[in-house]
C-alpha atoms as a PDB file:
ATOM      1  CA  UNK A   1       0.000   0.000   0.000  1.00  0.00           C
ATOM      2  CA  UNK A   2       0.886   3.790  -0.339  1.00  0.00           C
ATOM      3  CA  UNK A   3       1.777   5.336   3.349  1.00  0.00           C
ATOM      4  CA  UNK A   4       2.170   9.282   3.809  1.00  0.00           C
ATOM      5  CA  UNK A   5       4.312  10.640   6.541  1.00  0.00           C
ATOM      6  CA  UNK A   6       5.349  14.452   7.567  1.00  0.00           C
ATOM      7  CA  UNK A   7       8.754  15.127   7.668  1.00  0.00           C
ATOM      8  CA  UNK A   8       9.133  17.726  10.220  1.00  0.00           C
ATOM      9  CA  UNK A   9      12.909  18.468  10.092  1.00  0.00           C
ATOM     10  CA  UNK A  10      16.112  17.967   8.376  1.00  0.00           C
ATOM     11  CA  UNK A  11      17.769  15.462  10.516  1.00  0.00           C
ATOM     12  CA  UNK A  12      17.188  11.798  11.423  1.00  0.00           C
ATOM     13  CA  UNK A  13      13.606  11.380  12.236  1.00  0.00           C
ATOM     14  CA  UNK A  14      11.810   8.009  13.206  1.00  0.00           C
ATOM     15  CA  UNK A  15       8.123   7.450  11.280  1.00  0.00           C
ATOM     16  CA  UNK A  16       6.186   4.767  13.288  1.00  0.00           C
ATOM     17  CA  UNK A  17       4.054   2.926  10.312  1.00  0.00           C
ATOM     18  CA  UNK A  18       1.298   0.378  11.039  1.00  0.00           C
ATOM     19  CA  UNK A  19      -0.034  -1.836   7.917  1.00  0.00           C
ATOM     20  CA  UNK A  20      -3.611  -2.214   6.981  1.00  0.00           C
ATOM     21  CA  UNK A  21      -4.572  -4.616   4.225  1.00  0.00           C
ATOM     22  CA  UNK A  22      -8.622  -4.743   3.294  1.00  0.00           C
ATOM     23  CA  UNK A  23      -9.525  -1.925   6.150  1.00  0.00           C
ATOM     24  CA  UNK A  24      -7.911  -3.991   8.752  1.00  0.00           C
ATOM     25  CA  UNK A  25      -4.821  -3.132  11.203  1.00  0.00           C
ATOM     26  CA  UNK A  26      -2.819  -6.494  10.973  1.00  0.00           C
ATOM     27  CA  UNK A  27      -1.424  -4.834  14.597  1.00  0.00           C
ATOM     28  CA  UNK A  28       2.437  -4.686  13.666  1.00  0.00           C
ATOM     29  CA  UNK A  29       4.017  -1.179  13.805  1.00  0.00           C
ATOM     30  CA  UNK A  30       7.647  -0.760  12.220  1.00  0.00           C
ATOM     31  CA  UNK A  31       9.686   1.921  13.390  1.00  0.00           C
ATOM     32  CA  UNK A  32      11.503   3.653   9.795  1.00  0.00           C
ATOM     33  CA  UNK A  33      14.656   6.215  10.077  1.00  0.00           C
ATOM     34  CA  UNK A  34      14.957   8.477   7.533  1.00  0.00           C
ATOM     35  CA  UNK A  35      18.037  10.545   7.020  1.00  0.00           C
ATOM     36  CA  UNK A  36      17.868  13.944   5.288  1.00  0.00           C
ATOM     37  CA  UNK A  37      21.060  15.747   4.656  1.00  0.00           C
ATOM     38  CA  UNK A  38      19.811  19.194   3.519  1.00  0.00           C
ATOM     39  CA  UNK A  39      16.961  21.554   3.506  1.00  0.00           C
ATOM     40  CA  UNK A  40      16.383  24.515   0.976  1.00  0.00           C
ATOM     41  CA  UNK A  41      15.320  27.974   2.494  1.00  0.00           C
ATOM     42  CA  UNK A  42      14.941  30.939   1.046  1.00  0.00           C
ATOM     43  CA  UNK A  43      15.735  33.906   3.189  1.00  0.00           C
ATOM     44  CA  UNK A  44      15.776  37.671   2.227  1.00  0.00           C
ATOM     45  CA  UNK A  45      15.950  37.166  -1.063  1.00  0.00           C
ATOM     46  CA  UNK A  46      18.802  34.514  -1.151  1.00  0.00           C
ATOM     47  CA  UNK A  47      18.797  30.436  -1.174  1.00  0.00           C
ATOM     48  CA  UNK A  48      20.334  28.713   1.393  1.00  0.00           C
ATOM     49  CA  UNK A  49      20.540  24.741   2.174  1.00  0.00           C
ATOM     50  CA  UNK A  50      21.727  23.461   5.566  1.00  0.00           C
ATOM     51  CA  UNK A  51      24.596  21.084   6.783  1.00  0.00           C
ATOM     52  CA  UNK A  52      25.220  19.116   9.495  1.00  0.00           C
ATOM     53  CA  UNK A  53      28.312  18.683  11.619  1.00  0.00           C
ATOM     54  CA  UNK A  54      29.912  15.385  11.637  1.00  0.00           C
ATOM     55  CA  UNK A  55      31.206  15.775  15.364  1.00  0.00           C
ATOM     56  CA  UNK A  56      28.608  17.652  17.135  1.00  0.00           C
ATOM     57  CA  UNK A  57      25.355  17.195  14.743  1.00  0.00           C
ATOM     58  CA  UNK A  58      24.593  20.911  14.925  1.00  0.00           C
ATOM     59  CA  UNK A  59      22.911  22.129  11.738  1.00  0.00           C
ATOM     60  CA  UNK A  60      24.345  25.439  10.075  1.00  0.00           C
ATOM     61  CA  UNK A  61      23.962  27.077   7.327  1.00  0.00           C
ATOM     62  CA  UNK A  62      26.136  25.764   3.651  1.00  0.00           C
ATOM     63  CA  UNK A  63      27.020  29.000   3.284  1.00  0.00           C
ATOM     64  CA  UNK A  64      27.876  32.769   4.857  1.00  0.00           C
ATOM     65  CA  UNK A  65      25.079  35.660   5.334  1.00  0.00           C
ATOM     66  CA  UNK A  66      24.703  37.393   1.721  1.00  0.00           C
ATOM     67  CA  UNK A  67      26.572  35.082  -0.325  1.00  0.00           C
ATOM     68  CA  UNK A  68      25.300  33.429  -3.450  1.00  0.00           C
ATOM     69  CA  UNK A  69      26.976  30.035  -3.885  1.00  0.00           C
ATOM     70  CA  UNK A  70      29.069  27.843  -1.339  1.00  0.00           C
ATOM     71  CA  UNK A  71      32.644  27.724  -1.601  1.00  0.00           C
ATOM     72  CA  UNK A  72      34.071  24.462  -2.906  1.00  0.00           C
ATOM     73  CA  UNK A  73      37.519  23.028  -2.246  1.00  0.00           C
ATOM     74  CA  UNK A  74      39.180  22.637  -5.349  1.00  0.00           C
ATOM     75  CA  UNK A  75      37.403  25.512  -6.858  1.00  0.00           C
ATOM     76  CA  UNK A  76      40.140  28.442  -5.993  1.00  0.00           C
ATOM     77  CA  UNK A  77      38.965  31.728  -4.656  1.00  0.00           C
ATOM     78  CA  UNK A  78      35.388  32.432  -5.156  1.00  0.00           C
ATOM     79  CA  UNK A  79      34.013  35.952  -4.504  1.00  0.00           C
ATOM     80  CA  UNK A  80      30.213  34.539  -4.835  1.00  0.00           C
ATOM     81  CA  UNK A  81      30.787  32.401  -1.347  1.00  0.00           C
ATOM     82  CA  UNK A  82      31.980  35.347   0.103  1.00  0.00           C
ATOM     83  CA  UNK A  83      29.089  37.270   1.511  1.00  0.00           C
ATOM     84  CA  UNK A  84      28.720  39.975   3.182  1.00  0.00           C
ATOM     85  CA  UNK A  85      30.354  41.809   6.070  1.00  0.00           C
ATOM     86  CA  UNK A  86      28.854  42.795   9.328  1.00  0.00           C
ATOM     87  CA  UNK A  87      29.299  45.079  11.618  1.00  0.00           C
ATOM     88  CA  UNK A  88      29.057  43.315  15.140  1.00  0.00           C
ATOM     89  CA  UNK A  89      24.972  42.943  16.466  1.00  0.00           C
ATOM     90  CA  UNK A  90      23.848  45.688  13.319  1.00  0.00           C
ATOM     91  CA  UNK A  91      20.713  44.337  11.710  1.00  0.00           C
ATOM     92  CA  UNK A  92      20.888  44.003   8.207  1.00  0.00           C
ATOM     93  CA  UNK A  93      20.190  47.801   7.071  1.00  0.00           C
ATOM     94  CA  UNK A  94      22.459  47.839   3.654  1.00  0.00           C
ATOM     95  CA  UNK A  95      25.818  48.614   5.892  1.00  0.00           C
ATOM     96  CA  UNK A  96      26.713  44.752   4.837  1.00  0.00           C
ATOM     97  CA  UNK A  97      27.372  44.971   1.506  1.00  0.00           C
ATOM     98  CA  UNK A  98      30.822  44.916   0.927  1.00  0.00           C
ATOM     99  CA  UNK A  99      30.688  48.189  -1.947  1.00  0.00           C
ATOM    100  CA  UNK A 100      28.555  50.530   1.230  1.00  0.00           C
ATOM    101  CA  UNK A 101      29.401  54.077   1.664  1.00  0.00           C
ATOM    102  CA  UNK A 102      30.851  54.789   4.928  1.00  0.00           C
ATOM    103  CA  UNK A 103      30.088  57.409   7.623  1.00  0.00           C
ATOM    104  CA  UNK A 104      31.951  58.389  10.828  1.00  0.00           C
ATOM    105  CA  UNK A 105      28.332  59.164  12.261  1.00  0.00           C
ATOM    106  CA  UNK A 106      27.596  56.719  15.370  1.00  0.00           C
ATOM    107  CA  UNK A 107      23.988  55.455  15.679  1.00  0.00           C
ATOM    108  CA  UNK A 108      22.169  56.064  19.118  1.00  0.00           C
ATOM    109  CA  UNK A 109      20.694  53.110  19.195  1.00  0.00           C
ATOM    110  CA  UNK A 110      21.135  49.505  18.850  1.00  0.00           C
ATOM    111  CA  UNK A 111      18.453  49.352  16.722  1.00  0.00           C
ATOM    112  CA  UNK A 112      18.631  52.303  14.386  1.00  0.00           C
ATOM    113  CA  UNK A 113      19.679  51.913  11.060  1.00  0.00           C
ATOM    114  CA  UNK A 114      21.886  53.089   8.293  1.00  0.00           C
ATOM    115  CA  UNK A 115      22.907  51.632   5.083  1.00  0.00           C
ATOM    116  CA  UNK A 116      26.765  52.827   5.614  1.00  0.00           C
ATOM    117  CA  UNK A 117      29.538  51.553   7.071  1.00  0.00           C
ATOM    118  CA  UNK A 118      30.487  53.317  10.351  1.00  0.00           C
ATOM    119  CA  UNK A 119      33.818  54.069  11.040  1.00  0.00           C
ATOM    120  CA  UNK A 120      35.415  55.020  14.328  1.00  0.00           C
ATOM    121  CA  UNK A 121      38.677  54.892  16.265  1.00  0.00           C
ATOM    122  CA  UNK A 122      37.725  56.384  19.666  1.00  0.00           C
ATOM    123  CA  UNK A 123      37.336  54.695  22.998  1.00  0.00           C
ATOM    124  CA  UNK A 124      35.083  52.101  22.990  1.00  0.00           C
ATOM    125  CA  UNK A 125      35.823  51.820  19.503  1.00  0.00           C
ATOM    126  CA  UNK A 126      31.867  50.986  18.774  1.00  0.00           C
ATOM    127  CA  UNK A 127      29.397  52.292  16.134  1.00  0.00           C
ATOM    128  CA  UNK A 128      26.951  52.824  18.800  1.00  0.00           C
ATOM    129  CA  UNK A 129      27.548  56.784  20.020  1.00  0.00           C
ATOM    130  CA  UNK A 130      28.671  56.423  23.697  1.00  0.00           C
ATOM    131  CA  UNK A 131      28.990  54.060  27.141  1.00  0.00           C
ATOM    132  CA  UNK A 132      25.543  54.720  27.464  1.00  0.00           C
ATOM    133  CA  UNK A 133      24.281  52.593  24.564  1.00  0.00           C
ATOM    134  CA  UNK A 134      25.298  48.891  25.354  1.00  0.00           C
ATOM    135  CA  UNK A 135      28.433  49.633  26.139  1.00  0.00           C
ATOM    136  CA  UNK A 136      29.041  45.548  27.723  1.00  0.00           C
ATOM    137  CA  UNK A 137      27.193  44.225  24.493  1.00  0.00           C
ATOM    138  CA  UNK A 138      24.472  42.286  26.341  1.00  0.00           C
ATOM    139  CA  UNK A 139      21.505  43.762  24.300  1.00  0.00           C
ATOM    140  CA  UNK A 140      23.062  43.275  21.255  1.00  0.00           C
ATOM    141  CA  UNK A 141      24.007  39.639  21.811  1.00  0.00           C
ATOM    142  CA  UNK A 142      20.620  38.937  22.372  1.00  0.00           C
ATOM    143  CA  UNK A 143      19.354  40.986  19.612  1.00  0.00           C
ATOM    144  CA  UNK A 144      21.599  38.797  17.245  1.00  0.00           C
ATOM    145  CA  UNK A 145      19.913  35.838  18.664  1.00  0.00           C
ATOM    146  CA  UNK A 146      16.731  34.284  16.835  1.00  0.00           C
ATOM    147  CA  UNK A 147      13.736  36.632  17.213  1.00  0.00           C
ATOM    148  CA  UNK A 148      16.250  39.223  18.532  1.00  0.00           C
ATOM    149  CA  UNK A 149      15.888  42.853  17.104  1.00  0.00           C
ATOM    150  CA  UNK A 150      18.617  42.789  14.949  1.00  0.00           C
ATOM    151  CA  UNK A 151      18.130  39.173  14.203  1.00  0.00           C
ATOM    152  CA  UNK A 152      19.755  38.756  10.884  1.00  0.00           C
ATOM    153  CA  UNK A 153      19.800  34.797   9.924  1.00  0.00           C
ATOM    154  CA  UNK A 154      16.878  32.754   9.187  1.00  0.00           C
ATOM    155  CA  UNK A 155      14.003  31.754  11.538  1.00  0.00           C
ATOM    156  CA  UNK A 156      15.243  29.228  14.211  1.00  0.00           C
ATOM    157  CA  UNK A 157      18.644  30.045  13.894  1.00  0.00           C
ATOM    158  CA  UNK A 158      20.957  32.466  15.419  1.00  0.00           C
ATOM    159  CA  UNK A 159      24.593  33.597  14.972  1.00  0.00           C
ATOM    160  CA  UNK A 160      26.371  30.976  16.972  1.00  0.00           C
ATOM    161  CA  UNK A 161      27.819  31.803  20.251  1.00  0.00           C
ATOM    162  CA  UNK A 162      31.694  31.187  20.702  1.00  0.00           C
ATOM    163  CA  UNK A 163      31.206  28.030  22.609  1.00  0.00           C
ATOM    164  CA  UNK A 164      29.058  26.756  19.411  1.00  0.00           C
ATOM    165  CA  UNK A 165      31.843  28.147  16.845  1.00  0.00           C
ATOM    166  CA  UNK A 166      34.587  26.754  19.037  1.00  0.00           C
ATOM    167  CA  UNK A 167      32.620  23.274  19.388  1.00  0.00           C
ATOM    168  CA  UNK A 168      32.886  22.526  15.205  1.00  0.00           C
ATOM    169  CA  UNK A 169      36.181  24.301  14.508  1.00  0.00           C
ATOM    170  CA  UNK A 170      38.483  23.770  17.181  1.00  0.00           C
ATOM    171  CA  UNK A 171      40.453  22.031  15.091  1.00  0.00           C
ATOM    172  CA  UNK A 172      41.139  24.214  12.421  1.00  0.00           C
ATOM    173  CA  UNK A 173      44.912  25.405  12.257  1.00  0.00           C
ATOM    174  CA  UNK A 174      44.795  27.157   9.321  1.00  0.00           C
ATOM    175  CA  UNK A 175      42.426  28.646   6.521  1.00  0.00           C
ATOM    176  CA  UNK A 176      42.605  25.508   4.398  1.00  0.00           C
ATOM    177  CA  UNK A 177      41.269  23.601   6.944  1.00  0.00           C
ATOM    178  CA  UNK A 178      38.364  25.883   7.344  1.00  0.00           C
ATOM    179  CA  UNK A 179      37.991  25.433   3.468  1.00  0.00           C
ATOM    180  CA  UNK A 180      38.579  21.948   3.444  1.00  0.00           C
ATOM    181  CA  UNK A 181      35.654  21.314   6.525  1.00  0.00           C
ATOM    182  CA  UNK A 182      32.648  20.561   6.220  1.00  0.00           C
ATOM    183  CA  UNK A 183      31.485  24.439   6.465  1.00  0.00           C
ATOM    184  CA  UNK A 184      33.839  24.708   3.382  1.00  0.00           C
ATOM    185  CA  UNK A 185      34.689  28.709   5.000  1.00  0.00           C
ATOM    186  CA  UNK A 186      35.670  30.880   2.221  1.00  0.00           C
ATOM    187  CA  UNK A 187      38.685  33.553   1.950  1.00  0.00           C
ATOM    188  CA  UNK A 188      36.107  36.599   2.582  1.00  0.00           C
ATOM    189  CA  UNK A 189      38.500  38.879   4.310  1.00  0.00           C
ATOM    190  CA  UNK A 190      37.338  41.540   6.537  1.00  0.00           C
ATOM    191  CA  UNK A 191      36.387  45.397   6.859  1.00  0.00           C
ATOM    192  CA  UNK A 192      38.384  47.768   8.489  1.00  0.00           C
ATOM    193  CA  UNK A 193      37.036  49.650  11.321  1.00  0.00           C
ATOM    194  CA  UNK A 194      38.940  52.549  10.866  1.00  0.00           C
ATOM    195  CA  UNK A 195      39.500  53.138   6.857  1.00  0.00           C
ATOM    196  CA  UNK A 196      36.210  51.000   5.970  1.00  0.00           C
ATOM    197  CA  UNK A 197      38.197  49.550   3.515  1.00  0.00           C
ATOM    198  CA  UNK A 198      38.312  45.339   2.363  1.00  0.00           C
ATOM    199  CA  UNK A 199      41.670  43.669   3.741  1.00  0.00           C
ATOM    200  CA  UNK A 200      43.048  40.455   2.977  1.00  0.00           C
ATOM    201  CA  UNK A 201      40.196  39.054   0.696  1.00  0.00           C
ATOM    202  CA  UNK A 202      41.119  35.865  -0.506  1.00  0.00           C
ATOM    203  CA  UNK A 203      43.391  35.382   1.981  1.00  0.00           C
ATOM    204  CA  UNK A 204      41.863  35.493   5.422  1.00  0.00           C
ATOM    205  CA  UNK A 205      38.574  34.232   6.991  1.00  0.00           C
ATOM    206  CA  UNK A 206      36.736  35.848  10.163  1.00  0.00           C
ATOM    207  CA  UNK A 207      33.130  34.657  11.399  1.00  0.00           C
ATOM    208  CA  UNK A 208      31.509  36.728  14.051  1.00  0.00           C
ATOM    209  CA  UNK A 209      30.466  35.006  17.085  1.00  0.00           C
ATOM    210  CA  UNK A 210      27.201  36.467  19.025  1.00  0.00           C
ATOM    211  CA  UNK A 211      29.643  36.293  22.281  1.00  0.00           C
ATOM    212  CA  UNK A 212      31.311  39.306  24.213  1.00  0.00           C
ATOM    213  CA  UNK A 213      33.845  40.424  26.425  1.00  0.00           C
ATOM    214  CA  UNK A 214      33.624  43.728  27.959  1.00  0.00           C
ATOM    215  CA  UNK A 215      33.951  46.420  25.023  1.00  0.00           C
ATOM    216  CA  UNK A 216      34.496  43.692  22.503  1.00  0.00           C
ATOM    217  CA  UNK A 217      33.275  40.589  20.981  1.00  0.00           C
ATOM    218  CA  UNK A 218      34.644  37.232  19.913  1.00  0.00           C
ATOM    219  CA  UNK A 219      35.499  36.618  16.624  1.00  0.00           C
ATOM    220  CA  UNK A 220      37.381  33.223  14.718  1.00  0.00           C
ATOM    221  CA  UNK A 221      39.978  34.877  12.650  1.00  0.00           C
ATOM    222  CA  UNK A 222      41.528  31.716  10.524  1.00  0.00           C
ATOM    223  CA  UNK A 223      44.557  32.380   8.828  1.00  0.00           C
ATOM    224  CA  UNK A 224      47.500  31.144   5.805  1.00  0.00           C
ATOM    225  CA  UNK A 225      49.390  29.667   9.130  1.00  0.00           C
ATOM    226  CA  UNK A 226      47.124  29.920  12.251  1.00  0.00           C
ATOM    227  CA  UNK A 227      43.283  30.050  13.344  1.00  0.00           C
ATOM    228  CA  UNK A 228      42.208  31.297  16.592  1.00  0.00           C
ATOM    229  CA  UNK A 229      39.002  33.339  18.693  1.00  0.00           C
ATOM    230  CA  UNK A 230      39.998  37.108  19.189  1.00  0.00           C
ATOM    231  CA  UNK A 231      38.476  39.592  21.145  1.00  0.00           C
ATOM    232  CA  UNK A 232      37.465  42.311  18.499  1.00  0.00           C
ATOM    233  CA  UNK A 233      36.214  45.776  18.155  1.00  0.00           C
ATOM    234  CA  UNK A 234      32.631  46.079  17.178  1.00  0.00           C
ATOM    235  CA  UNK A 235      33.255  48.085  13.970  1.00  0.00           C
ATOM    236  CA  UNK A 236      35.045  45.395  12.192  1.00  0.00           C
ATOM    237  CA  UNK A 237      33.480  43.862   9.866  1.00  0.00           C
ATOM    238  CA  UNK A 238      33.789  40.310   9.129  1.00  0.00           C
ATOM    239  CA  UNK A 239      31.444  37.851   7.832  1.00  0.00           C
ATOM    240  CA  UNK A 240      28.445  35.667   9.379  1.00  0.00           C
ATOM    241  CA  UNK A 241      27.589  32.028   9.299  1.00  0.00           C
ATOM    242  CA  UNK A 242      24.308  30.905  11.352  1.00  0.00           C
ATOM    243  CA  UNK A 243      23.805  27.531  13.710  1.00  0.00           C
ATOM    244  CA  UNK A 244      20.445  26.402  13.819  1.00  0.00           C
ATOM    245  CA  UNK A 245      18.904  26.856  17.691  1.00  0.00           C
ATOM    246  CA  UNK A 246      18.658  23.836  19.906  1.00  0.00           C
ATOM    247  CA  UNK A 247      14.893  22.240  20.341  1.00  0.00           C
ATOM    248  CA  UNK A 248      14.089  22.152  23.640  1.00  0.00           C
ATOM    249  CA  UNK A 249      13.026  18.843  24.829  1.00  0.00           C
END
């Protein structure tokens, strides 16, 4: 016979299917796994599919915030799996895209927007305008959390925190093993906070975590020769990949 079953997520779900042959239940129930190993969704006007980690079995995104096709290994540099470059806890307001104007205007609030890239080297070295905004980065790491205000990645997931990072990259030593990993982490480069200017594209690789500590947040900055977490100033901009949130049980 034909049996239907919802599939109500990405990963390895169990179907219990009972039999019936001529309007009777012959009583047996088999217990099916099915495995999926990616899910399409369109956010914001761009396609996505998901992955899942080998070591932890967190799902994430195939692909960085913005960027139009994933980065393959043997493919060379690719600026289409690049993406584009946030500004630490900024919603997505135009600022990202790697050609915005830049302004040396501060916002006054967490949540106000402007479609330039702010650049700033006072103390705190922020694009918020003074201690008074969120100067510890609290709201804004739960803004960039799923439903936050600034949430920026798709529903149900969140920029990963720097525990969650850490957890399926810890042990990268280098930017071809980010490339080579299963999150296949492109060359995007960064934004500097000061000139607003692109450095090191298609050489270096920097995710923003949603983590912070005291007038900075955590960032993986993966290099030629070395990959490690870094305590960075706000302004920068570097690149975003998103985790899918943990189902409570």
């Amino acid at each position: 016979g034909t049996y239907t079953a919802t599939i109500t997520n990405n990963t390895v779900e169990t179907v219990r299917v009972s039999a019936a042959f001529d309007g009777s239940d012959v009583g047996n129930a088999v217990d099916v796994s099915f495995t999926f190993t990616s899910k399409t969704i369109n956010f914001k006007g761009s396609i996505y599919k998901t992955m899942k980690s080998p070591s932890t079995g967190r799902i994430w995104l195939d692909r960085n915030l913005g960027a139009t096709q994933t980065q393959e290994v043997n493919s060379g540099t690719n600026s289409a799996a690049y993406g584009d470059i946030y500004q630490w806890g900024r919603r997505k307001d135009g600022h990202e895209s790697r050609g915005s104007g830049k302004i040396s205007t501060r916002l006054a609030s967490i949540t106000a927007t402007d479609n330039r890239f702010i650049v700033n080297n006072e103390t705190p070295d922020d694009w918020t305008t003074n201690r008074a905004v969120d100067d510890n980065g609290e709201d804004r790491m739960a803004a960039w959390a799923d439903g936050g205000v600034n949430d920026i990645c798709p529903a149900g997931f969140s920029v990963p925190t720097k525990a969650e990072l850490f957890a399926d990259t810890r042990d990268f030593r280098n930017t071809a093993e980010a490339l080579s990993s299963f999150l296949r982490i492109p060359t995007a480069g960064f934004r500097g906070h000061i000139d607003g200017a692109l450095g090191n594209v298609g050489a270096d690789a920097n995710l923003w975590t949603r983590s912070v500590k005291g007038s900075k947040s955590y960032s993986l900055n993966m290099f030629k020769e070395s990959a490690r977490f870094n305590e960075a100033v706000r302004t920068m901009g570097f690149s975003v990949r998103c985790i899918r949130v943990r189902v409570k049980q």
